[in-house]
N, C-alpha and C. Protein backbone atom coordinates (compact mmCIF):
# COMPACT_ATOMS: atom_id res chain seq x y z
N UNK A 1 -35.59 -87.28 -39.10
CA UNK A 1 -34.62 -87.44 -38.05
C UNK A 1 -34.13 -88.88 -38.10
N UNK A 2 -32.80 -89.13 -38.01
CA UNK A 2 -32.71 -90.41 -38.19
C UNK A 2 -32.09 -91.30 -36.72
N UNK A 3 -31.11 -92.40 -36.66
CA UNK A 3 -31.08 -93.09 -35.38
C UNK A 3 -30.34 -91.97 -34.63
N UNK A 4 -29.10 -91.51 -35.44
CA UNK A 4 -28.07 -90.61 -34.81
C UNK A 4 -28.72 -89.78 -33.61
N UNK A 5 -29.66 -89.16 -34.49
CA UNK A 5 -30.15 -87.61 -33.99
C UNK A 5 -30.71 -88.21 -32.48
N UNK A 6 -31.80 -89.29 -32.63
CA UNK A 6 -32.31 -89.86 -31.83
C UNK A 6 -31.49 -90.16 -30.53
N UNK A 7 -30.46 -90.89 -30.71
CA UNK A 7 -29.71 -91.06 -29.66
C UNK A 7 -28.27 -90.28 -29.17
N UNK A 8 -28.17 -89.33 -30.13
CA UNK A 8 -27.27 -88.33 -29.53
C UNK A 8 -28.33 -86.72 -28.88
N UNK A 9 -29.68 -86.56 -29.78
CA UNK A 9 -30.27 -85.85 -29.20
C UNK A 9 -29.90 -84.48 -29.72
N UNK A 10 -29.44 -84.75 -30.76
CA UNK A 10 -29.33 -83.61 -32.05
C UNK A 10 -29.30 -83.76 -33.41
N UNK A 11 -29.33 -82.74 -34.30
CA UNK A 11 -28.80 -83.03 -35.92
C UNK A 11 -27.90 -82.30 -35.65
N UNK A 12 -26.84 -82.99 -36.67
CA UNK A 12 -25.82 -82.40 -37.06
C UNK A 12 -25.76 -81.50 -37.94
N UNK A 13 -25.02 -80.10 -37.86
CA UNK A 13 -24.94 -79.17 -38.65
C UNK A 13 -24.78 -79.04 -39.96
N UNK A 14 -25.45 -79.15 -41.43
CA UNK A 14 -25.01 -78.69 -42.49
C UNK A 14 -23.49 -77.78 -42.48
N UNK A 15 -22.97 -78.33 -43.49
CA UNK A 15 -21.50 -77.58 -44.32
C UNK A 15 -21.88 -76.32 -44.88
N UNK A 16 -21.64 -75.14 -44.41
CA UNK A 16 -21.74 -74.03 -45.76
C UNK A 16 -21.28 -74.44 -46.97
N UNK A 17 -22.52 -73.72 -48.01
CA UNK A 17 -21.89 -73.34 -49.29
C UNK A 17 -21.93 -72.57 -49.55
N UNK A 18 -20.02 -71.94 -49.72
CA UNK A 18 -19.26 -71.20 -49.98
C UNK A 18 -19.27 -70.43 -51.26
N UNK A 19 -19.07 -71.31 -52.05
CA UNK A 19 -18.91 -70.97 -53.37
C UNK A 19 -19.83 -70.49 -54.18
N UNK A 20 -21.22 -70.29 -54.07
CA UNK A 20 -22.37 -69.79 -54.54
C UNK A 20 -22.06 -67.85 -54.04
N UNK A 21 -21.31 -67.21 -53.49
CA UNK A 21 -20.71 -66.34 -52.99
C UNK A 21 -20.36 -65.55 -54.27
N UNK A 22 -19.96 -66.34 -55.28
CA UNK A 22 -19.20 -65.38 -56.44
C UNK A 22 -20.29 -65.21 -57.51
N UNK A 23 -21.55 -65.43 -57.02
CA UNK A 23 -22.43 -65.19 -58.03
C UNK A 23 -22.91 -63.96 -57.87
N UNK A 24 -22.63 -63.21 -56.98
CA UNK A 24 -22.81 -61.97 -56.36
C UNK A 24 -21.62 -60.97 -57.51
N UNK A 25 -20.50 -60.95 -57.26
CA UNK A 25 -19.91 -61.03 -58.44
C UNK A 25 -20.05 -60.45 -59.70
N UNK A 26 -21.01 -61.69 -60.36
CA UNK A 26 -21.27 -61.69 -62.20
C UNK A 26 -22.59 -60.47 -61.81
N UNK A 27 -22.91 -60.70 -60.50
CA UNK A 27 -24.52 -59.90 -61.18
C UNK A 27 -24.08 -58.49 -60.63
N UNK A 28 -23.04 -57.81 -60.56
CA UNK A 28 -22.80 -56.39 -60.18
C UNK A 28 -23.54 -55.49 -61.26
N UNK A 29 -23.20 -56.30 -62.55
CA UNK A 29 -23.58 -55.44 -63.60
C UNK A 29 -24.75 -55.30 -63.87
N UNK A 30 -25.76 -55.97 -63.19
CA UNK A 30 -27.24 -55.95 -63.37
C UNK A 30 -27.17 -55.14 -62.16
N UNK A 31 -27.02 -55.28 -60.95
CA UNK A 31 -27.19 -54.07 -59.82
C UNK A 31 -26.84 -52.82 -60.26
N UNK A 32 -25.57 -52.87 -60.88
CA UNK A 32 -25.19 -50.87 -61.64
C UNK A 32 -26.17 -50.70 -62.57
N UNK A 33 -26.60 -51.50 -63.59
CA UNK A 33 -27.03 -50.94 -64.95
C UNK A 33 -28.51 -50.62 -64.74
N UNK A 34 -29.67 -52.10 -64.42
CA UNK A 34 -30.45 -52.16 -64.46
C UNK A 34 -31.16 -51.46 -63.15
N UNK A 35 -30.11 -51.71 -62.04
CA UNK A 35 -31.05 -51.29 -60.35
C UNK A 35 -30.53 -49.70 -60.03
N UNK A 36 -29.51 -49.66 -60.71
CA UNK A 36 -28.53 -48.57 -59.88
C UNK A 36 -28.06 -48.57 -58.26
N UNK A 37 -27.88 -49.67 -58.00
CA UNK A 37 -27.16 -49.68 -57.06
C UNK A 37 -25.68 -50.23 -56.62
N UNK A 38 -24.90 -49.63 -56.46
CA UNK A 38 -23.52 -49.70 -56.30
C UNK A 38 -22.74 -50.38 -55.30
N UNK A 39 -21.63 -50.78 -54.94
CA UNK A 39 -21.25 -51.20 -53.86
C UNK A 39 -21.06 -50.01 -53.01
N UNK A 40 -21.09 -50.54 -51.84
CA UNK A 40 -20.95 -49.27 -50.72
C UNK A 40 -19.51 -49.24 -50.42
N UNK A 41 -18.99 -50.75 -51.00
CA UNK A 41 -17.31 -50.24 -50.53
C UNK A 41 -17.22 -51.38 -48.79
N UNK A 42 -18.18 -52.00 -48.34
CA UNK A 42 -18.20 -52.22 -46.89
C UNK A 42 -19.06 -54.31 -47.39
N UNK A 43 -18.26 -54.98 -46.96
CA UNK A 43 -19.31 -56.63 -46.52
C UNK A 43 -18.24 -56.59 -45.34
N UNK A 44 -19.42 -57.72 -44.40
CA UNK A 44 -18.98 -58.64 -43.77
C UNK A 44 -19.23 -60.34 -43.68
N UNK A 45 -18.61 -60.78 -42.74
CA UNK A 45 -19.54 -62.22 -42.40
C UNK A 45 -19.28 -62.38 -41.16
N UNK A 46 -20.32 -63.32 -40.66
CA UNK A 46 -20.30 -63.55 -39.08
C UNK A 46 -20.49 -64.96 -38.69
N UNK A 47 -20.09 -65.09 -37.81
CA UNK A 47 -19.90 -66.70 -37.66
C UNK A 47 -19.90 -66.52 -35.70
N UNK A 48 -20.36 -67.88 -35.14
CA UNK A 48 -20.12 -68.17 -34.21
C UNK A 48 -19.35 -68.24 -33.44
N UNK A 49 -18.49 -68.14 -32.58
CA UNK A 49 -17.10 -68.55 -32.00
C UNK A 49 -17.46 -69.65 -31.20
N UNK A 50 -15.68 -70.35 -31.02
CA UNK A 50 -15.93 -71.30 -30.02
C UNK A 50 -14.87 -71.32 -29.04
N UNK A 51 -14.66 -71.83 -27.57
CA UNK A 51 -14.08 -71.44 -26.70
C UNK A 51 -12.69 -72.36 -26.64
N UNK A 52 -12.47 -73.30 -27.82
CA UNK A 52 -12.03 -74.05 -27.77
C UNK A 52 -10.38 -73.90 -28.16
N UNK A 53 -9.29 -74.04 -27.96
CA UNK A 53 -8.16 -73.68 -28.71
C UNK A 53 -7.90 -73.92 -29.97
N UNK A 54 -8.60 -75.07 -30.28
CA UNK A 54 -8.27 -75.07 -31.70
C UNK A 54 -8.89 -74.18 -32.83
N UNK A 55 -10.01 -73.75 -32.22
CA UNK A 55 -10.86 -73.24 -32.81
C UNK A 55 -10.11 -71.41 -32.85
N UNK A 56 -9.62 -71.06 -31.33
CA UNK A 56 -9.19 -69.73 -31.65
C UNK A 56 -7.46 -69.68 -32.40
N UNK A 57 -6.98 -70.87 -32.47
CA UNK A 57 -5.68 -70.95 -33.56
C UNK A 57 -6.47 -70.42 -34.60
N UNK A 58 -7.66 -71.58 -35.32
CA UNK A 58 -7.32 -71.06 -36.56
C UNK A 58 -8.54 -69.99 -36.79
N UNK A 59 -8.68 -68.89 -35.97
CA UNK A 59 -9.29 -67.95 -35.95
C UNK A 59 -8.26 -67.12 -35.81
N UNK A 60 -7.48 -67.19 -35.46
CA UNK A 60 -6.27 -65.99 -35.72
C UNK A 60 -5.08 -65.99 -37.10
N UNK A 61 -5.64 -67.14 -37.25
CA UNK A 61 -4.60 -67.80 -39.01
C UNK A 61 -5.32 -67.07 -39.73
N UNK A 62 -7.01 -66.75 -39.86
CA UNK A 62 -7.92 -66.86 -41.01
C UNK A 62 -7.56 -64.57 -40.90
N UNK A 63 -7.86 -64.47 -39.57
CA UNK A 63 -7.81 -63.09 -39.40
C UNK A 63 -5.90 -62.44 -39.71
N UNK A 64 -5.49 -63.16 -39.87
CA UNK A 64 -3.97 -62.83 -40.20
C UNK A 64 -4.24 -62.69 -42.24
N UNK A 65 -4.50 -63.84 -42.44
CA UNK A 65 -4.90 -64.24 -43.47
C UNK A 65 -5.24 -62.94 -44.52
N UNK A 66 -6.53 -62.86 -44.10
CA UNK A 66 -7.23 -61.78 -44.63
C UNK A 66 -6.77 -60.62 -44.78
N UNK A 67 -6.31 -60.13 -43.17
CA UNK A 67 -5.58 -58.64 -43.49
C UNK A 67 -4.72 -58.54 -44.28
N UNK A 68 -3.53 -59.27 -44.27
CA UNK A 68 -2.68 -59.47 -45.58
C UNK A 68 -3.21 -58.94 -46.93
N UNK A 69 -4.52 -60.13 -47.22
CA UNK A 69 -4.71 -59.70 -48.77
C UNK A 69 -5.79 -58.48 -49.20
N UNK A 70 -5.78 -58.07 -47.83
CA UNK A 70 -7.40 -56.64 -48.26
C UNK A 70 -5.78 -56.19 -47.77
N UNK A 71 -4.97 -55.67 -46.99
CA UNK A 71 -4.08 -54.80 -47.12
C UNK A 71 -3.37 -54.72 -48.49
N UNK A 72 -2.94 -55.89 -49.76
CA UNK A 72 -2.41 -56.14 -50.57
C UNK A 72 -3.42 -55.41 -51.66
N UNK A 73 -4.83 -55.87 -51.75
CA UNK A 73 -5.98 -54.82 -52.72
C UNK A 73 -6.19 -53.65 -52.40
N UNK A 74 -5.87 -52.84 -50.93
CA UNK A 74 -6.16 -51.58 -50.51
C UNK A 74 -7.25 -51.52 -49.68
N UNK A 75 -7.73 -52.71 -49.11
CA UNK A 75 -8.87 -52.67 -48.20
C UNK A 75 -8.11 -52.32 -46.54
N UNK A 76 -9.29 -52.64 -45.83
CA UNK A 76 -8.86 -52.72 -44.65
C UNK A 76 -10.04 -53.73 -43.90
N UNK A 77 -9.82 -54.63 -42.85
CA UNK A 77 -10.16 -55.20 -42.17
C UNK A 77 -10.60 -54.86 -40.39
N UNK A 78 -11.85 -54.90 -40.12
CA UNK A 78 -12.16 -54.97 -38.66
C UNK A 78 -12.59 -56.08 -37.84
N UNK A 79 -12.72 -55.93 -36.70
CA UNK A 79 -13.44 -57.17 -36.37
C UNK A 79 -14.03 -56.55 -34.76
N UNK A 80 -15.28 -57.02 -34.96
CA UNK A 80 -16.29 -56.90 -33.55
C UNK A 80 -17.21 -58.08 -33.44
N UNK A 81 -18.17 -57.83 -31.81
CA UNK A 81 -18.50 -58.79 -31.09
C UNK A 81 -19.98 -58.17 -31.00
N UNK A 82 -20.65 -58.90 -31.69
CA UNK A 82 -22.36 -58.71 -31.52
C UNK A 82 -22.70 -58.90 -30.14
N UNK A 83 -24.51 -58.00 -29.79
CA UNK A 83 -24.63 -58.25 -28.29
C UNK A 83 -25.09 -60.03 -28.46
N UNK A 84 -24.94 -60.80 -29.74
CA UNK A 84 -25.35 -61.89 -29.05
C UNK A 84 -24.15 -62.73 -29.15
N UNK A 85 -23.28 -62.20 -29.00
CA UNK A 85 -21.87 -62.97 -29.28
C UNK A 85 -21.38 -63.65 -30.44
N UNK A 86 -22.09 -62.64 -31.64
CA UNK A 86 -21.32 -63.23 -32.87
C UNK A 86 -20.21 -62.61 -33.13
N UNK A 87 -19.09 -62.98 -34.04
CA UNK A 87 -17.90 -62.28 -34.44
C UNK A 87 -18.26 -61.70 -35.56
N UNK A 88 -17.71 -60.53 -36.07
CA UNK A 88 -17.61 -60.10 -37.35
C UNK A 88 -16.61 -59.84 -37.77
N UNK A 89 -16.24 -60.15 -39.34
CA UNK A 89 -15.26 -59.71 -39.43
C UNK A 89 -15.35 -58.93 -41.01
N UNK A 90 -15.23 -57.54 -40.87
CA UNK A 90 -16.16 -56.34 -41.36
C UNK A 90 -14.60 -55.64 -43.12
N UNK A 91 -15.36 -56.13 -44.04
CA UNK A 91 -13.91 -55.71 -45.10
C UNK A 91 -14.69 -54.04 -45.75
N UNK A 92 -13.42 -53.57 -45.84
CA UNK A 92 -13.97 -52.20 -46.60
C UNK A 92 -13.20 -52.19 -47.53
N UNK A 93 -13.49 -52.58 -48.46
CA UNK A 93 -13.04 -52.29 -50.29
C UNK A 93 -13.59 -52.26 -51.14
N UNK A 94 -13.15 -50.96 -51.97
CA UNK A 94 -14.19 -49.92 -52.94
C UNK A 94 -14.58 -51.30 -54.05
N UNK A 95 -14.23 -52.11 -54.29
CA UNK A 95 -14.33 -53.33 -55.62
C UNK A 95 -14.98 -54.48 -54.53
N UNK A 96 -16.13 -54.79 -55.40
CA UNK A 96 -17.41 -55.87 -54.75
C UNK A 96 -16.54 -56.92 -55.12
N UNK A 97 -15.68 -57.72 -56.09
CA UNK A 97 -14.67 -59.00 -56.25
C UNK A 97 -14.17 -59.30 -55.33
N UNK A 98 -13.24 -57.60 -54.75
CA UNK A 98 -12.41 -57.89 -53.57
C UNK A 98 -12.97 -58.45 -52.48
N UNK A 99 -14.34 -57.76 -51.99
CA UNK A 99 -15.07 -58.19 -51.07
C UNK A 99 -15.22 -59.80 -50.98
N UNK A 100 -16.01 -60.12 -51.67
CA UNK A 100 -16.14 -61.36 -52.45
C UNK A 100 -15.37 -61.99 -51.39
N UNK A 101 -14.05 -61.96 -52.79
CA UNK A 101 -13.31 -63.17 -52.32
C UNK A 101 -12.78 -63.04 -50.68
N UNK A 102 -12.76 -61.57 -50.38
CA UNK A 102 -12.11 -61.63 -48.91
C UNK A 102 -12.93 -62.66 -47.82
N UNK A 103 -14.45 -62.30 -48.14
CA UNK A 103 -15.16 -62.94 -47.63
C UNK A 103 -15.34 -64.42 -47.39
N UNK A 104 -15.34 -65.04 -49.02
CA UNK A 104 -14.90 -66.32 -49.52
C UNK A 104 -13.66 -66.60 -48.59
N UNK A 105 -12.51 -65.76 -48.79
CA UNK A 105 -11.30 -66.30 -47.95
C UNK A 105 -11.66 -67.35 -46.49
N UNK A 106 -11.98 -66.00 -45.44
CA UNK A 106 -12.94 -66.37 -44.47
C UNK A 106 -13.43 -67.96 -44.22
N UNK A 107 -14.37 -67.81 -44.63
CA UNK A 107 -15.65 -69.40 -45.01
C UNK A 107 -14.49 -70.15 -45.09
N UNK A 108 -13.95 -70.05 -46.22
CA UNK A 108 -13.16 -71.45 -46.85
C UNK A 108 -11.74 -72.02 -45.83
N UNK A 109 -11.35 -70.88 -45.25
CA UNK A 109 -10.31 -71.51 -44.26
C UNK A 109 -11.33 -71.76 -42.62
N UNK A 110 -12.36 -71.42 -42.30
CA UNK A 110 -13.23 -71.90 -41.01
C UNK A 110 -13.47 -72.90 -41.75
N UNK A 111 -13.91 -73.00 -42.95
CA UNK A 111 -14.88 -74.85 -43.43
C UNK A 111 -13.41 -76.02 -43.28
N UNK A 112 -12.27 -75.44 -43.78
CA UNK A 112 -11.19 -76.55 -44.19
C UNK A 112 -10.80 -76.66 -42.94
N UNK A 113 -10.53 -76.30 -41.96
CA UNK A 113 -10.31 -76.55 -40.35
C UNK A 113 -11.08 -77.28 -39.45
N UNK A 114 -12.18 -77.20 -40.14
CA UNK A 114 -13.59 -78.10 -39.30
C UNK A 114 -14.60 -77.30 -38.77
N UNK A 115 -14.98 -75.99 -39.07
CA UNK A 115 -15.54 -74.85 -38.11
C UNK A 115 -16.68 -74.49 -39.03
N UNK A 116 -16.83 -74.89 -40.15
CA UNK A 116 -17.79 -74.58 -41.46
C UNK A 116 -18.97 -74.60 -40.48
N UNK A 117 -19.31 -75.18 -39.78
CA UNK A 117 -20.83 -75.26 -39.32
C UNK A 117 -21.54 -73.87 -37.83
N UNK A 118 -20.07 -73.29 -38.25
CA UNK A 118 -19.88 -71.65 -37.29
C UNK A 118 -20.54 -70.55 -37.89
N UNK A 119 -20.38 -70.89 -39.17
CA UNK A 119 -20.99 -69.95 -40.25
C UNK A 119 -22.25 -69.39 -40.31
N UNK A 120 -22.35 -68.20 -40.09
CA UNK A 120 -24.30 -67.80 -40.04
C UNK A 120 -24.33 -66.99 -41.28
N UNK A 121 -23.36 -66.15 -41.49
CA UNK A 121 -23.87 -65.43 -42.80
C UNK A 121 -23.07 -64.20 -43.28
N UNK A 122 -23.13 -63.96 -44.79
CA UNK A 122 -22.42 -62.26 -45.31
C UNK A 122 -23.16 -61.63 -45.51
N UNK A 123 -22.99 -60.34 -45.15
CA UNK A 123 -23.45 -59.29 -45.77
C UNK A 123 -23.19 -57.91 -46.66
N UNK A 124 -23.20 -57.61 -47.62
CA UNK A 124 -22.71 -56.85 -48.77
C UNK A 124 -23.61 -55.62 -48.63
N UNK A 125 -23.07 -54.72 -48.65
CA UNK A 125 -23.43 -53.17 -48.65
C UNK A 125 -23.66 -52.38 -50.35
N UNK A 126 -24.55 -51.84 -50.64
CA UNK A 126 -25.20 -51.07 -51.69
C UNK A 126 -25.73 -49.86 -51.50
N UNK A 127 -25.55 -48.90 -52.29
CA UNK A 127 -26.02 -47.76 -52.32
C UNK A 127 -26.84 -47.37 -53.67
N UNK A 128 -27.68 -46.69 -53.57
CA UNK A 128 -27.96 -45.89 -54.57
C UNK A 128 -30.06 -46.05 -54.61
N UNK A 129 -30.34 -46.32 -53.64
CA UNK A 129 -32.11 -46.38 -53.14
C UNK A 129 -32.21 -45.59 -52.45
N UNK A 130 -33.17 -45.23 -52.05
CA UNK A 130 -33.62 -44.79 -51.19
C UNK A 130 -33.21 -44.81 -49.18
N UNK A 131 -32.88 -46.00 -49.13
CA UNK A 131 -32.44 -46.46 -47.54
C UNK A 131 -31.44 -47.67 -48.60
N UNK A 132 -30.37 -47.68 -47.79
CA UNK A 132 -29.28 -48.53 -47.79
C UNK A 132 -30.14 -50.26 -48.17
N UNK A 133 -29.07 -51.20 -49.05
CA UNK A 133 -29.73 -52.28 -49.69
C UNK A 133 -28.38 -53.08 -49.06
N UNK A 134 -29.05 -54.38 -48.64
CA UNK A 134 -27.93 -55.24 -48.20
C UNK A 134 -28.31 -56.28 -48.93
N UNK A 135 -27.26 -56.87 -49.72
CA UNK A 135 -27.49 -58.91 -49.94
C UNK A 135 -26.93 -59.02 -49.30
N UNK A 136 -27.66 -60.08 -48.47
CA UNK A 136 -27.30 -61.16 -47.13
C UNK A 136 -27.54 -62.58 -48.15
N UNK A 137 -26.11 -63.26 -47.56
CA UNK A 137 -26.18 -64.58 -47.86
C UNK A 137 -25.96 -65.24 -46.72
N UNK A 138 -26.72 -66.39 -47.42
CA UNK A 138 -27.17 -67.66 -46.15
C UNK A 138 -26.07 -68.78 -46.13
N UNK A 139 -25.15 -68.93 -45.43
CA UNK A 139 -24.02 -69.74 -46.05
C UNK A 139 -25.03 -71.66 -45.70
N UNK A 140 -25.72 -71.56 -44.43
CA UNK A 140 -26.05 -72.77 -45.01
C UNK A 140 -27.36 -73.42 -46.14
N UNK A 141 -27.76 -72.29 -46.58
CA UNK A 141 -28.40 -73.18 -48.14
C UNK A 141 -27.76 -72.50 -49.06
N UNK A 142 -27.31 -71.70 -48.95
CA UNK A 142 -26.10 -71.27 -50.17
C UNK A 142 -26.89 -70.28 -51.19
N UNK A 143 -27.58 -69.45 -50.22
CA UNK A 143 -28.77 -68.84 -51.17
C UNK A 143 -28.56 -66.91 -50.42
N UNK A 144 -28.94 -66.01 -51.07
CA UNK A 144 -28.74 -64.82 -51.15
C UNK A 144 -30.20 -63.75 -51.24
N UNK A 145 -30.59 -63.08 -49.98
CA UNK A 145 -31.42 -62.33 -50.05
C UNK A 145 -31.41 -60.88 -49.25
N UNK A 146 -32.55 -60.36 -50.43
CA UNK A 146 -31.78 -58.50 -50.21
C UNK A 146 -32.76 -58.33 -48.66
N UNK A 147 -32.13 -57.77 -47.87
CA UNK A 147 -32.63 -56.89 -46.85
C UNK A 147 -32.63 -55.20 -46.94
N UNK A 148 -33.84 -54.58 -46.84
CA UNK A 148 -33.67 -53.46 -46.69
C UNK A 148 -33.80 -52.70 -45.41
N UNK A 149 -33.19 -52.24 -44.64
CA UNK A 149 -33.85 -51.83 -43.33
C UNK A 149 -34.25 -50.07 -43.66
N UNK A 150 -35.46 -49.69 -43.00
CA UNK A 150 -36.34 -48.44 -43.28
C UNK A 150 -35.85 -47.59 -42.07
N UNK A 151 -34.90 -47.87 -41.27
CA UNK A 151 -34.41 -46.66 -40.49
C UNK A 151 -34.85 -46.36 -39.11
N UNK A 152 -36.46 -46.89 -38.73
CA UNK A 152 -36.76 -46.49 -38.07
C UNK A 152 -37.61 -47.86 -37.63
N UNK A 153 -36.66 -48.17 -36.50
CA UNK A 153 -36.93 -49.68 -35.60
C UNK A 153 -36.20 -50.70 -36.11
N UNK A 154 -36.84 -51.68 -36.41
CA UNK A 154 -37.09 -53.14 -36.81
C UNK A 154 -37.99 -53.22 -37.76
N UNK A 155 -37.84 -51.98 -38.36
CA UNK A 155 -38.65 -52.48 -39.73
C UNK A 155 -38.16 -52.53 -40.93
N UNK A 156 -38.15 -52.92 -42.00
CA UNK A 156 -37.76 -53.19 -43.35
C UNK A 156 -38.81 -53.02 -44.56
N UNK A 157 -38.03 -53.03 -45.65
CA UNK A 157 -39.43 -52.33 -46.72
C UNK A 157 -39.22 -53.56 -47.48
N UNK A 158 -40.53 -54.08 -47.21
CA UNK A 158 -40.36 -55.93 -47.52
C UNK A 158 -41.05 -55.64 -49.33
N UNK A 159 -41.65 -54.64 -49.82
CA UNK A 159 -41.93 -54.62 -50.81
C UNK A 159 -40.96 -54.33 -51.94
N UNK A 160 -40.05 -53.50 -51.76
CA UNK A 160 -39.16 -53.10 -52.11
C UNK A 160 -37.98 -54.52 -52.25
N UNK A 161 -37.94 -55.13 -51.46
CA UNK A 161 -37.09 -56.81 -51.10
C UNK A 161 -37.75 -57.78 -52.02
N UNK A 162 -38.79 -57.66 -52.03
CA UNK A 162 -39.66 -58.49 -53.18
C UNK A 162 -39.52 -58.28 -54.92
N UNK A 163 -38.94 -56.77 -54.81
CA UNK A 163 -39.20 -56.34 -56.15
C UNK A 163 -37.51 -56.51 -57.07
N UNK A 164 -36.68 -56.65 -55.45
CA UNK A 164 -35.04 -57.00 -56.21
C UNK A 164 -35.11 -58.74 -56.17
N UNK A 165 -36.19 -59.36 -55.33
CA UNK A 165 -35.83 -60.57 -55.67
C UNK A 165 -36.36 -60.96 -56.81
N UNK A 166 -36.88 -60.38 -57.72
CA UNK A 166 -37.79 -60.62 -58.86
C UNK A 166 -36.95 -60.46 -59.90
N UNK A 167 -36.16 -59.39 -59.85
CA UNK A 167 -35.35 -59.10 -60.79
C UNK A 167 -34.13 -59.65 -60.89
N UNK A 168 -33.68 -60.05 -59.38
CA UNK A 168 -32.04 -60.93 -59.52
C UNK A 168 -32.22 -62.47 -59.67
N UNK A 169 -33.49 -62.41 -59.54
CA UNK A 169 -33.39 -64.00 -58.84
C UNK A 169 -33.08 -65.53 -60.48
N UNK A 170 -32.98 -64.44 -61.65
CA UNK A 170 -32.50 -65.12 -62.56
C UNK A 170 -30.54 -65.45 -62.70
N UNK A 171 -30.17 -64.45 -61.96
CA UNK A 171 -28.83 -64.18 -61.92
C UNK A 171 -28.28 -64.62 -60.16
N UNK A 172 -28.86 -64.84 -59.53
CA UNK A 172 -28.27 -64.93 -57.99
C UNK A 172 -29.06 -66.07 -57.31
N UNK A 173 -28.60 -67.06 -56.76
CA UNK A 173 -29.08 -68.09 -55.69
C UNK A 173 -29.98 -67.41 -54.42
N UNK A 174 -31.14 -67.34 -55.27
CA UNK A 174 -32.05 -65.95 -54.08
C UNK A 174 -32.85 -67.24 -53.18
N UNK A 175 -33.05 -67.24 -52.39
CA UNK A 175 -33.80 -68.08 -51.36
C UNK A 175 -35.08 -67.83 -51.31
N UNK A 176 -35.95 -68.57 -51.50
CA UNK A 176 -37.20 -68.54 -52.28
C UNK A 176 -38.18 -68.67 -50.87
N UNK A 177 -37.84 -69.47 -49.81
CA UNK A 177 -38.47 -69.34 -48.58
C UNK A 177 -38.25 -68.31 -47.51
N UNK A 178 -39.09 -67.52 -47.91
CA UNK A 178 -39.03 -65.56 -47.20
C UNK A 178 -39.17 -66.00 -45.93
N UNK A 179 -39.37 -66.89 -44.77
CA UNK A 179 -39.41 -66.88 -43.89
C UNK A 179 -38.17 -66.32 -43.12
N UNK A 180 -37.29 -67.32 -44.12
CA UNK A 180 -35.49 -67.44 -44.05
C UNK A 180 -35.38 -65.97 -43.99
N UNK A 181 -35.56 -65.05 -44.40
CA UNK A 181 -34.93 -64.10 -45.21
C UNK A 181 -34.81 -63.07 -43.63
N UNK A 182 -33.49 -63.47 -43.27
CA UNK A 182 -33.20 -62.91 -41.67
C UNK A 182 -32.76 -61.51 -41.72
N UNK A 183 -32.93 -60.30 -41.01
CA UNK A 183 -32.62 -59.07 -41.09
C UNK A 183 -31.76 -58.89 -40.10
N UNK A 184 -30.17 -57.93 -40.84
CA UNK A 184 -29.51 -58.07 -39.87
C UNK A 184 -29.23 -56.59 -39.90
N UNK A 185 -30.29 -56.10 -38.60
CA UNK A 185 -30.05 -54.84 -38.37
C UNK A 185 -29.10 -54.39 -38.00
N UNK A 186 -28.02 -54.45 -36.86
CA UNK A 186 -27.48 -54.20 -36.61
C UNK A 186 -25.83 -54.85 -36.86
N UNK A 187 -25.94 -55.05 -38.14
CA UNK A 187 -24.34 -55.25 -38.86
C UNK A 187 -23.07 -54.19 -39.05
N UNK A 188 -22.57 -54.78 -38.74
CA UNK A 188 -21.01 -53.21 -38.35
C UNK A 188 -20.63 -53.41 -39.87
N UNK A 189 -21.80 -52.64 -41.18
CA UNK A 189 -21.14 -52.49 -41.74
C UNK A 189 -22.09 -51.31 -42.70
């Protein structure tokens, strides 16, 4: 902690990193070939809001933004309000790139506005296991880990999460401290 923190009585927020996002991307072909699991066609990301005007300008630039270019690839765009008041903003397109970058879009116009530190996280949809496979990325260490949720509660099949981080974690910025590794059950996607 240094003087700042001390006398303002906080740390200041880490910058997402964004760009570790497209490594998701290169490794599709190890998820189809080697895992068999597919895109579901569905990511989101979620971020904080703030009450501030500037903040909901360029929250309506970024959401203008987007629809445009998932309407231009054939996607479509939603957006909802978690019960803990996060935003989502939920892309459905059959191509994991499109996702990607829609997502990327997102991040990169909240970070260039000043809002980067709003950022909590994406999540990417997979099929082809047993129970639905999500990579969740962490936008602030810039790192990517699979969640599986088992259907029934708050539980997850953490063995199964262990066994894709073993296998991607040569190809994907996997986050190595499982504490991190946050489950987001209830994602509108």
């Amino acid at each position: 902690m240094g003087v700042r923190d001390v006398l303002f009585g906080r740390k200041k927020l880490s910058e997402p990193q964004a760009d570790r996002l497209f490594a998701l991307a290169t490794a599709a072909v190890t998820l189809e070939t080697d895992l068999r699991l597919t895109t579901a066609g569905k990511a989101a990301i979620t971020f904080k809001p703030l009450s501030s005007g500037d903040f909901t300008r360029v929250d309506n630039d970024t959401d203008t933004l987007v629809r445009a270019a998932a309407q231009s690839a054939g996607g479509t765009v939603d957006r909802t309000t978690d019960s803990f008041g996060y935003e989502w903003v939920s892309i459905s397109d059959p191509d994991l790139e499109d996702q990607v970058t829609a997502v990327h879009a997102v991040a990169s116009e909240l970070t260039a506005q000043g809002f980067g530190a709003q950022l909590l996280a994406a999540a990417f949809a997979f099929t082809g296991g047993a129970q639905p496979v999500y990579w969740i990325y962490g936008f602030k260490r810039g790192t990517f880990w699979p969640f599986i949720p088992t259907g029934d509660g708050q539980n997850r099949d953490n063995a199964t999460e262990l066994e894709l981080k073993a296998k991607l974690e040569k190809e994907l910025p996997v986050e190595q401290d499982l504490t991190r590794w946050l489950g987001l059950f209830d994602a509108p996607i």
